[in-house]
C-alpha atoms as a PDB file:
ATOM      1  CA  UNK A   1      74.312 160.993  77.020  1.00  0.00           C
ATOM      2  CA  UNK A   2      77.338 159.837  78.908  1.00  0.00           C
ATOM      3  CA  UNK A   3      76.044 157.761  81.230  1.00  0.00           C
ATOM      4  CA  UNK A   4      74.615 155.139  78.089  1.00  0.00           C
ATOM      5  CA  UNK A   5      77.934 155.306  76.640  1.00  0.00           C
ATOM      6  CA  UNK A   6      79.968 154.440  79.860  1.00  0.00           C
ATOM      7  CA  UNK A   7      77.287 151.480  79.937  1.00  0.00           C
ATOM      8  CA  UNK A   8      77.709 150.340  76.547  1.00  0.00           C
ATOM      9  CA  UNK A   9      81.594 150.025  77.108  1.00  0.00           C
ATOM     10  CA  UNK A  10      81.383 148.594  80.441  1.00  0.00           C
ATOM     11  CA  UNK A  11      79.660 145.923  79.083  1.00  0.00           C
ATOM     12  CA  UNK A  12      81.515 145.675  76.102  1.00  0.00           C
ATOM     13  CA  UNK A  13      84.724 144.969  78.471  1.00  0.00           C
ATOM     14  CA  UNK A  14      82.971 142.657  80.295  1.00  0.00           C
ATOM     15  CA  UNK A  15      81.664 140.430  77.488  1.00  0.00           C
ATOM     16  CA  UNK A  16      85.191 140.667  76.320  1.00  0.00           C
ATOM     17  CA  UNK A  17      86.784 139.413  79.375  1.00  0.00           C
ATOM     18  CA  UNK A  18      84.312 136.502  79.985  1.00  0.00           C
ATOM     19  CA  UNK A  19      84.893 135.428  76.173  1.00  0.00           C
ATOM     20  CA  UNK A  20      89.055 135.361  77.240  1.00  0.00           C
ATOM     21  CA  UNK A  21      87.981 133.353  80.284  1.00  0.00           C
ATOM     22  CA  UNK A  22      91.253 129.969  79.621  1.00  0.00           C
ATOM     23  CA  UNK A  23      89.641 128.100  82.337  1.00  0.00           C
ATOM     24  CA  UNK A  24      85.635 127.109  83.584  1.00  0.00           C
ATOM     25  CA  UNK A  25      84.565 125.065  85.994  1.00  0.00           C
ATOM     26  CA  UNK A  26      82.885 121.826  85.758  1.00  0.00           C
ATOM     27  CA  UNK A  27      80.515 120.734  88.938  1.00  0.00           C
ATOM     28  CA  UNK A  28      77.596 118.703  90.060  1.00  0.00           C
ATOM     29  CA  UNK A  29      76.772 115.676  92.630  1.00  0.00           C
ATOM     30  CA  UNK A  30      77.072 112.101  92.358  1.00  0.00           C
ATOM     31  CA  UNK A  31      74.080 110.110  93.405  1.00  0.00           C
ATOM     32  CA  UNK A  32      72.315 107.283  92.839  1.00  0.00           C
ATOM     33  CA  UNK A  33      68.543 106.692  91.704  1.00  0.00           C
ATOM     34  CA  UNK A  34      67.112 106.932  95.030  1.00  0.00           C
ATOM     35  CA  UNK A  35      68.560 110.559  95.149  1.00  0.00           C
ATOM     36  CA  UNK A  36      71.370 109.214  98.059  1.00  0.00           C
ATOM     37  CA  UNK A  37      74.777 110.952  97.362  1.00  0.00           C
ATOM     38  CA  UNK A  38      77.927 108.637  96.823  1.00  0.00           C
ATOM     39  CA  UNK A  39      80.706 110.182  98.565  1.00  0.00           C
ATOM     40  CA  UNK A  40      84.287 109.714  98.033  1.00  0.00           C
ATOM     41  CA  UNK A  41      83.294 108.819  94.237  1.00  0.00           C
ATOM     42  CA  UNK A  42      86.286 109.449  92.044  1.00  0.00           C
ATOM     43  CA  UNK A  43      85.466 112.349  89.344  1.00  0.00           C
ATOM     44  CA  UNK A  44      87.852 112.489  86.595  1.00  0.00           C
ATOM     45  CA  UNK A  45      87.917 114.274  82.862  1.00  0.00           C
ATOM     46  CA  UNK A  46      89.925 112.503  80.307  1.00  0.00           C
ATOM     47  CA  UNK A  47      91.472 112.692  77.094  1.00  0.00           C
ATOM     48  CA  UNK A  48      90.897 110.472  73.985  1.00  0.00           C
ATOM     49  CA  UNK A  49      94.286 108.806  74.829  1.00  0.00           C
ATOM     50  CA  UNK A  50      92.119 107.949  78.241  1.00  0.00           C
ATOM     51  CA  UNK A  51      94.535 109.667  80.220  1.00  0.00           C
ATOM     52  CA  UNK A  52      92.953 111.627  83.358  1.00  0.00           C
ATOM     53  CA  UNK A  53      93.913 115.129  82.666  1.00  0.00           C
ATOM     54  CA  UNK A  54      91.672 116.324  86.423  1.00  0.00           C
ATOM     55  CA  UNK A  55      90.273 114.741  89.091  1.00  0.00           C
ATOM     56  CA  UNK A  56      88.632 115.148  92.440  1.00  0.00           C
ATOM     57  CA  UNK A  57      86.382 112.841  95.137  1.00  0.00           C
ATOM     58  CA  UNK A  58      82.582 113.795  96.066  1.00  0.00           C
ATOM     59  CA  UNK A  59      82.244 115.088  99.953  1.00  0.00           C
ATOM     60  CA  UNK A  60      79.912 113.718 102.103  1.00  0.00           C
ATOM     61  CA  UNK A  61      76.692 115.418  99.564  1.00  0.00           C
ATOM     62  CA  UNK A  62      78.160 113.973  96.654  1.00  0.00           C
ATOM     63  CA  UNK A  63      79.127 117.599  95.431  1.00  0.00           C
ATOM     64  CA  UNK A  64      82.205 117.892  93.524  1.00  0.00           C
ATOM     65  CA  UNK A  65      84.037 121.038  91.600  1.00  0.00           C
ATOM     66  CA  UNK A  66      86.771 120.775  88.759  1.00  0.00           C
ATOM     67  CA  UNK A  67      88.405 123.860  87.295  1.00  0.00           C
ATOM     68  CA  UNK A  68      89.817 122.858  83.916  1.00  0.00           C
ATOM     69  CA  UNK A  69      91.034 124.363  80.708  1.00  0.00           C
ATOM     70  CA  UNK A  70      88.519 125.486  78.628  1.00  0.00           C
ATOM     71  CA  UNK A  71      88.408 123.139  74.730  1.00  0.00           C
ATOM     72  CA  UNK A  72      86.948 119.580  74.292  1.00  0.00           C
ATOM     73  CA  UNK A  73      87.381 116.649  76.836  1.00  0.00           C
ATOM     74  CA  UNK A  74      86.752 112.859  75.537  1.00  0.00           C
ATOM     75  CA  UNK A  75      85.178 111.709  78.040  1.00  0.00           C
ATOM     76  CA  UNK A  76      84.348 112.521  82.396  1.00  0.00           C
ATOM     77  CA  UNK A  77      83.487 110.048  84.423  1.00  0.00           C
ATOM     78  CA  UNK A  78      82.541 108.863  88.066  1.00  0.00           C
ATOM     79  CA  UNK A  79      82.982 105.615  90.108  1.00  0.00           C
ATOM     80  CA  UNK A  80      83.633 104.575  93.739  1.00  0.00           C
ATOM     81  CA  UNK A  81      86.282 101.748  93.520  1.00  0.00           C
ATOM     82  CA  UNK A  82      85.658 100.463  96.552  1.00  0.00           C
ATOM     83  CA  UNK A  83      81.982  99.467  94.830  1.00  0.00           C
ATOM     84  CA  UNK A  84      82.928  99.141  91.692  1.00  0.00           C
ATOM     85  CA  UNK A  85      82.010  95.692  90.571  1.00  0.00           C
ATOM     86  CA  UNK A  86      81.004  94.696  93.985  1.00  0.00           C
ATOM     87  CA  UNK A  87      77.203  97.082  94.268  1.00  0.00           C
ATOM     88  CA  UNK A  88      77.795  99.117  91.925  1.00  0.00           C
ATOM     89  CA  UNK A  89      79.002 100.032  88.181  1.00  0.00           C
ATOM     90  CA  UNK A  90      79.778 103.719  86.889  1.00  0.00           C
ATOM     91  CA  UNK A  91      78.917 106.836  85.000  1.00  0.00           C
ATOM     92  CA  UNK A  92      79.950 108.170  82.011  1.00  0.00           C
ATOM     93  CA  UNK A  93      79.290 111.534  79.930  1.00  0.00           C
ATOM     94  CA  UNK A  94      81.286 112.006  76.620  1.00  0.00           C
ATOM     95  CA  UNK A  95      82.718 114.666  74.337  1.00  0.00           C
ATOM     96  CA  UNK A  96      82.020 116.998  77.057  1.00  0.00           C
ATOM     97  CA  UNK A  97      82.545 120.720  75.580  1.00  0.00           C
ATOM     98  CA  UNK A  98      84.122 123.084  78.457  1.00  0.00           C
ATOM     99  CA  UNK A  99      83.476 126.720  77.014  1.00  0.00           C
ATOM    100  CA  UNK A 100      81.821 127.834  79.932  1.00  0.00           C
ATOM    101  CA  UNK A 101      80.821 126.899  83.553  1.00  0.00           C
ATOM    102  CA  UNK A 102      78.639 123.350  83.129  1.00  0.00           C
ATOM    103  CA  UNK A 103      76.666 120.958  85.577  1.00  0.00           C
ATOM    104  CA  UNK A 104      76.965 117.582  85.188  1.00  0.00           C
ATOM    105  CA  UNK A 105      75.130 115.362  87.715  1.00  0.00           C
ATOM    106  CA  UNK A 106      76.505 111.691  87.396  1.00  0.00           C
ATOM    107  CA  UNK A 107      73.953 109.047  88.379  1.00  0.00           C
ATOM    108  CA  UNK A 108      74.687 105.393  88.634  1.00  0.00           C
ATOM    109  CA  UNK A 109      74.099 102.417  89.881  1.00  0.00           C
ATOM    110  CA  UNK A 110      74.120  98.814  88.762  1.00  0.00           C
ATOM    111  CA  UNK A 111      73.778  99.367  85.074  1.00  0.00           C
ATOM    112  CA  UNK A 112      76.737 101.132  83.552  1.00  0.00           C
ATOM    113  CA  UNK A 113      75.548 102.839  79.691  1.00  0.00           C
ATOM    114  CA  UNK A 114      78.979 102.623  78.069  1.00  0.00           C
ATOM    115  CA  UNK A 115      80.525 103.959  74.845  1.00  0.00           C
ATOM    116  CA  UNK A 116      77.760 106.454  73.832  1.00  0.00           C
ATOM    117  CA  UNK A 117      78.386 107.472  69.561  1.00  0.00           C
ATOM    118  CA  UNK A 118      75.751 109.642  67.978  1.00  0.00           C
ATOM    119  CA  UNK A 119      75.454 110.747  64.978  1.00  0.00           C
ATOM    120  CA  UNK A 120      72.674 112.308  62.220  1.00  0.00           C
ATOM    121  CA  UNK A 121      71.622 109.769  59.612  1.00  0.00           C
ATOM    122  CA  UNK A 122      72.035 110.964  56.407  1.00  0.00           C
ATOM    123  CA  UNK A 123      68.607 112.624  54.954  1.00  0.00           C
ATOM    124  CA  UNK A 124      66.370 115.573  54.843  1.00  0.00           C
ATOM    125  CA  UNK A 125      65.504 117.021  57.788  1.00  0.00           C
ATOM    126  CA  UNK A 126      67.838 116.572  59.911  1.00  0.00           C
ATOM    127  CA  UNK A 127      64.951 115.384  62.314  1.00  0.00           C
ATOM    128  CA  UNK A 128      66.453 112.478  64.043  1.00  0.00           C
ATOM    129  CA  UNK A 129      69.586 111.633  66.236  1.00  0.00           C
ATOM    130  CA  UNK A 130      71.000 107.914  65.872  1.00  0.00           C
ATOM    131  CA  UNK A 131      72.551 106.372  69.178  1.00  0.00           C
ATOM    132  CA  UNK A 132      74.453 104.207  69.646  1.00  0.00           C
ATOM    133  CA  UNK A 133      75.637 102.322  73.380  1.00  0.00           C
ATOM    134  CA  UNK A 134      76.538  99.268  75.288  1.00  0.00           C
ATOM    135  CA  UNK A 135      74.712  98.579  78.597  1.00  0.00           C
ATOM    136  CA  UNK A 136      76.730  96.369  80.973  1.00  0.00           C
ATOM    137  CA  UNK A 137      74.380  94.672  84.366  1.00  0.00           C
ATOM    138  CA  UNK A 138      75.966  94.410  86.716  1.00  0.00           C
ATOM    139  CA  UNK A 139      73.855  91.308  87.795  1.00  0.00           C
ATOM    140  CA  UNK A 140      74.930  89.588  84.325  1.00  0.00           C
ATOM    141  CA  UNK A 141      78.672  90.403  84.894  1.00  0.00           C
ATOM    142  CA  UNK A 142      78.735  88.576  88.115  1.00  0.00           C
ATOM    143  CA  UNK A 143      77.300  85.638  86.754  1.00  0.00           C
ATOM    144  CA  UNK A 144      79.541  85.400  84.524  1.00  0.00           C
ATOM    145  CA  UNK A 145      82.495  86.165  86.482  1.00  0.00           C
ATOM    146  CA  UNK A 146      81.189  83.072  89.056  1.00  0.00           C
ATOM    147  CA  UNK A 147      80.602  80.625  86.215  1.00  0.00           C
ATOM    148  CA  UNK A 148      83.962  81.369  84.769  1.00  0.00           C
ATOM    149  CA  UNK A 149      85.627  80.779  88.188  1.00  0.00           C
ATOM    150  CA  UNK A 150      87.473  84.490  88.103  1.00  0.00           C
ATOM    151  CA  UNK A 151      89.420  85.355  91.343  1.00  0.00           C
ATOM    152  CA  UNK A 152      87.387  87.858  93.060  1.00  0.00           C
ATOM    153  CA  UNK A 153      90.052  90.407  93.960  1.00  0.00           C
ATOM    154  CA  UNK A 154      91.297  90.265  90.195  1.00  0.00           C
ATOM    155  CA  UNK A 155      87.602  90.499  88.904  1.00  0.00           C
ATOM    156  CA  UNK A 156      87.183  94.406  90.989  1.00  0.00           C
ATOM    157  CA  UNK A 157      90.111  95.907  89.858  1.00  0.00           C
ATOM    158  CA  UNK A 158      89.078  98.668  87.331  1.00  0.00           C
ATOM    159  CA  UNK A 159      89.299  97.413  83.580  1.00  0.00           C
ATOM    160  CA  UNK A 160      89.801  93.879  84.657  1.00  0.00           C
ATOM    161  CA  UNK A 161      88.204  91.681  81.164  1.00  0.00           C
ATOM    162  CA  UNK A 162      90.091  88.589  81.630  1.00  0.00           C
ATOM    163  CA  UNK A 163      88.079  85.929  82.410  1.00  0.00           C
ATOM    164  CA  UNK A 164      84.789  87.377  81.728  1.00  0.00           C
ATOM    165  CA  UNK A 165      84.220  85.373  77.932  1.00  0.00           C
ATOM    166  CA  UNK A 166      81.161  83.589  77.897  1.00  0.00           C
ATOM    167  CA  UNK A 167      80.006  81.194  75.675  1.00  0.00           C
ATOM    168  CA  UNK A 168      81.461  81.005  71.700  1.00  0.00           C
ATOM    169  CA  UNK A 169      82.651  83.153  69.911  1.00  0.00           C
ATOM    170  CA  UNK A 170      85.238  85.475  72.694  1.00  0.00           C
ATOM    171  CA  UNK A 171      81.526  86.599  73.337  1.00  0.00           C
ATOM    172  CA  UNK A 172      81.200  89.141  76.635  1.00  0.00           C
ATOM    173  CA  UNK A 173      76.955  88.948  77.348  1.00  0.00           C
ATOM    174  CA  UNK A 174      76.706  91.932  79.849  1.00  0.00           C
ATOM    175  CA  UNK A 175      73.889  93.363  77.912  1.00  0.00           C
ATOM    176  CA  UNK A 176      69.826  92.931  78.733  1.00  0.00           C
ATOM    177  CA  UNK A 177      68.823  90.213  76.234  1.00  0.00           C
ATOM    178  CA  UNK A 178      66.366  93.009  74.682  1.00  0.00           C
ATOM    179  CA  UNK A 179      65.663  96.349  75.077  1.00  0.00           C
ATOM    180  CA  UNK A 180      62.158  97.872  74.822  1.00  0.00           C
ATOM    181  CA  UNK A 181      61.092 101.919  74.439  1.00  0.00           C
ATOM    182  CA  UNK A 182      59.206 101.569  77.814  1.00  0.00           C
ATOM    183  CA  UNK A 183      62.195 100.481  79.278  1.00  0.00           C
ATOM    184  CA  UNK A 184      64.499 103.437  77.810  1.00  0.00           C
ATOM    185  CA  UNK A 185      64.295 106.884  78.573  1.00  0.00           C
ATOM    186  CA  UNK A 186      66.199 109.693  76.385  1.00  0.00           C
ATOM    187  CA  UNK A 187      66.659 113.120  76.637  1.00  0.00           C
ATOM    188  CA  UNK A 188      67.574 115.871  74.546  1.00  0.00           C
ATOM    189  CA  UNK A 189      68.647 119.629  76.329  1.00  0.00           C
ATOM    190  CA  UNK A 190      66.232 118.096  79.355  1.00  0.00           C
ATOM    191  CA  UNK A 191      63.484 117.802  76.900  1.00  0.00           C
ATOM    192  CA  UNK A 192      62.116 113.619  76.124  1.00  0.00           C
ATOM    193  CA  UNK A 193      62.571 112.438  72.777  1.00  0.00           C
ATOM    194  CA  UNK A 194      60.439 109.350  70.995  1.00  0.00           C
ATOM    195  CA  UNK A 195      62.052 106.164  70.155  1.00  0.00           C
ATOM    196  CA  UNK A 196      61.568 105.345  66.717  1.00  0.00           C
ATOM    197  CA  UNK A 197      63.968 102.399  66.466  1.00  0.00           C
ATOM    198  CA  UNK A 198      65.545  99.754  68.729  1.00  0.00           C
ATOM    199  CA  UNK A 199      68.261  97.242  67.245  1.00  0.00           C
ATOM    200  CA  UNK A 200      70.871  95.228  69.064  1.00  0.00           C
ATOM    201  CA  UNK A 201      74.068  94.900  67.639  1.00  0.00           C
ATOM    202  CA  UNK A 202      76.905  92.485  68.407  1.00  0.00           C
ATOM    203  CA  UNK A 203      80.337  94.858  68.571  1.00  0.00           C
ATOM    204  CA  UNK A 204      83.542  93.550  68.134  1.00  0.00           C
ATOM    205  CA  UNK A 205      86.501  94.796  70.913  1.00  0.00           C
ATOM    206  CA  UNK A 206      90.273  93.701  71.209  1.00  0.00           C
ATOM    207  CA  UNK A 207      89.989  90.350  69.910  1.00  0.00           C
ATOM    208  CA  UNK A 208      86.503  89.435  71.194  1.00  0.00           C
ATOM    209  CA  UNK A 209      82.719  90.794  70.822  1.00  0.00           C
ATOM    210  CA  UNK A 210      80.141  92.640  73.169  1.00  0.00           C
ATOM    211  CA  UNK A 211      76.292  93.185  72.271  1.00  0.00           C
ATOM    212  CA  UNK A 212      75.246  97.120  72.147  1.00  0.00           C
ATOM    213  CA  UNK A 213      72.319  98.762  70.784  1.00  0.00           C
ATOM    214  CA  UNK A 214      71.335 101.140  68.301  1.00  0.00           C
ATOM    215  CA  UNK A 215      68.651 103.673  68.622  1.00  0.00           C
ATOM    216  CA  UNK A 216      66.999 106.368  66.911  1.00  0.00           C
ATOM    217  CA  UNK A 217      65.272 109.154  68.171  1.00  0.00           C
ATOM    218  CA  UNK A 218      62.857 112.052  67.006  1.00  0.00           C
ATOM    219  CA  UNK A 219      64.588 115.511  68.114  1.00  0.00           C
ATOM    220  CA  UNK A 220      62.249 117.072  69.998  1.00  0.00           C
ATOM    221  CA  UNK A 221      60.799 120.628  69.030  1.00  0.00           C
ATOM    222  CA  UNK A 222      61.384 122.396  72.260  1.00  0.00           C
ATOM    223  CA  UNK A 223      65.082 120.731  72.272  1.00  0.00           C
ATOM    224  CA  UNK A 224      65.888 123.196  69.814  1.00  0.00           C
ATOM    225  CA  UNK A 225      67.234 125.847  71.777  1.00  0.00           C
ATOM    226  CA  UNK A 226      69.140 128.472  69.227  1.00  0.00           C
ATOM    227  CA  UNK A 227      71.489 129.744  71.913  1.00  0.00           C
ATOM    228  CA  UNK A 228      73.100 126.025  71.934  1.00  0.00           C
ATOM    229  CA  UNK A 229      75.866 125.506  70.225  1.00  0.00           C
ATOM    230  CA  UNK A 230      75.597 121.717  71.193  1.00  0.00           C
ATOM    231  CA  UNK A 231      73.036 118.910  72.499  1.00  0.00           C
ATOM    232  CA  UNK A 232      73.213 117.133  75.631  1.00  0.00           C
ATOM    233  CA  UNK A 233      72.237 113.701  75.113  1.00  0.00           C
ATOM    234  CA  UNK A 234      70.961 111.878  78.224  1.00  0.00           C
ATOM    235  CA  UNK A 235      70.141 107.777  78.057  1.00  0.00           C
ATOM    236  CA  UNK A 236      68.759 106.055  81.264  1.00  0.00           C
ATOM    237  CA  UNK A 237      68.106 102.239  81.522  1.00  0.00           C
ATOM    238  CA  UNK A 238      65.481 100.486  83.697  1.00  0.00           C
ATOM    239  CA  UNK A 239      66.006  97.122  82.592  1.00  0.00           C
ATOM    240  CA  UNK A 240      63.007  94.971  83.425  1.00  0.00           C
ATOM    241  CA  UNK A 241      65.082  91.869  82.544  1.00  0.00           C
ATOM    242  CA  UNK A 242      67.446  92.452  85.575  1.00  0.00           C
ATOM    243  CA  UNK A 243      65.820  95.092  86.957  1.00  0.00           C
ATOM    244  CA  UNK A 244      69.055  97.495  87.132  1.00  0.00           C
ATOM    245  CA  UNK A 245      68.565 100.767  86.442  1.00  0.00           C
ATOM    246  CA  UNK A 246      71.852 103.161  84.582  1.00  0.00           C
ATOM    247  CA  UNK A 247      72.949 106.222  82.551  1.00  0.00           C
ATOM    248  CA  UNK A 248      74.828 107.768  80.627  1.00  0.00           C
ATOM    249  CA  UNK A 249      75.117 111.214  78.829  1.00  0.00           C
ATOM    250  CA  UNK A 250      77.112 112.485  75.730  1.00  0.00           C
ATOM    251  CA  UNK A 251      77.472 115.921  73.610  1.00  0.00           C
ATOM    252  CA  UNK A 252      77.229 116.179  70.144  1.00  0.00           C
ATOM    253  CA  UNK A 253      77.628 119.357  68.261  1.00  0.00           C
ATOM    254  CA  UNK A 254      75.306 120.924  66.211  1.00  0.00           C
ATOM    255  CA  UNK A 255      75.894 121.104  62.657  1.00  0.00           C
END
């Protein structure tokens, strides 16, 4: 009868420990659609003041590693800055829970899904997730950048806006012109959900405006995984309009 007992408080202590566990790792590979990894792609987790709390580059497979403290991160993101604006755009996952070890795999290319906000509209059951995002092409952004006459060096830095207004209004038109279900693909814990509703929006940023869109999704049965404390929302773009593919990913915790 020993031998049971000594189990039972072996693994007591162990579950213990793991629970006390101040700091997990975060780690995946960067890529692109074709599967080819982006290396030297700048990883980084931020807060919601958008400071970059870790960071790290991809090797020559695109595999990166971040240990970080475990609690709630605003957002993680990847992008190659030599690229950025030039072939390519960037990734982003948001509210990313670290309270254990986690894979995230950032994908991108030349549509960046920015801004991801989900929430559960307001009615019984609790069937249906509301997203919403902002796709930026790459292709559109360029034109843009070229009608507007913005110097090219200025126009790659990182966060560079000035310049890029189109049209009236202070209107930025990054976005597809329309979005269709066939064009959008949505996850849920790995699992597809169905589009029930696509509406674009015009958003209003800083003193001028940006279209996004709004969609709602069916939660899919087999998405509902009890051990899961939250969902892991995954949006990816093939945009027949400029035929740019992107995604984006973003956790929302279950109620």
């Amino acid at each position: 009868m020993k031998r049971p007992l000594l189990l039972a408080i072996a693994l007591l202590a162990f579950s213990a420990g793991a629970s006390e566990r101040e700091t997990f790792v975060i780690s995946g590979r960067v890529s692109d659609f074709n599967g080819r990894p982006i290396e030297g792609a700048a990883v980084l987790l931020k807060n919601r003041a958008f400071e970059n709390l870790y960071e790290t580059l991809s090797d020559g497979s695109g595999n990166y590693s971040l240990e970080v403290k475990k609690g709630d991160y605003y957002c993680l993101y990847a992008i190659k800055l030599s690229e950025y604006r030039v072939s390519r755009l960037e990734y982003w996952a948001w509210n990313v829970p670290v309270y254990e070890d986690m894979v995230i795999n950032p994908r991108y290319d030349r549509m960046e899904i920015y801004g991801i906000n989900v929430f559960e509209p307001q009615v019984t059951p609790q069937e249906t997730y509301m997203l919403y995002f902002r796709p930026m092409s790459l292709r559109k952004t360029l034109a843009i950048a070229s009608r507007q006459g913005v110097d090219e060096r200025k126009f790659r830095n990182a966060g560079q806006t000035e310049g890029l207004l189109d049209g009236k209004d202070n209107l930025i038109d990054m976005a597809p012109a329309a979005i269709t279900a066939d064009e959008l693909a949505i996850e849920i814990n790995g699992v597809r959900a169905k589009i029930v509703g696509i509406n674009k929006i015009k958003e209003y940023a800083r003193g001028f405006t940006m279209f996004g869109y709004n969609v709602q999704v069916l939660k899919p049965d087999k998405a509902t995984r009890p051990e899961l404390k939250y969902d892991r929302i995954s949006i990816t773009l093939r945009s027949s309009e400029t035929g740019e593919i992107g995604k984006g990913e973003t956790f929302i915790k279950r109620r």
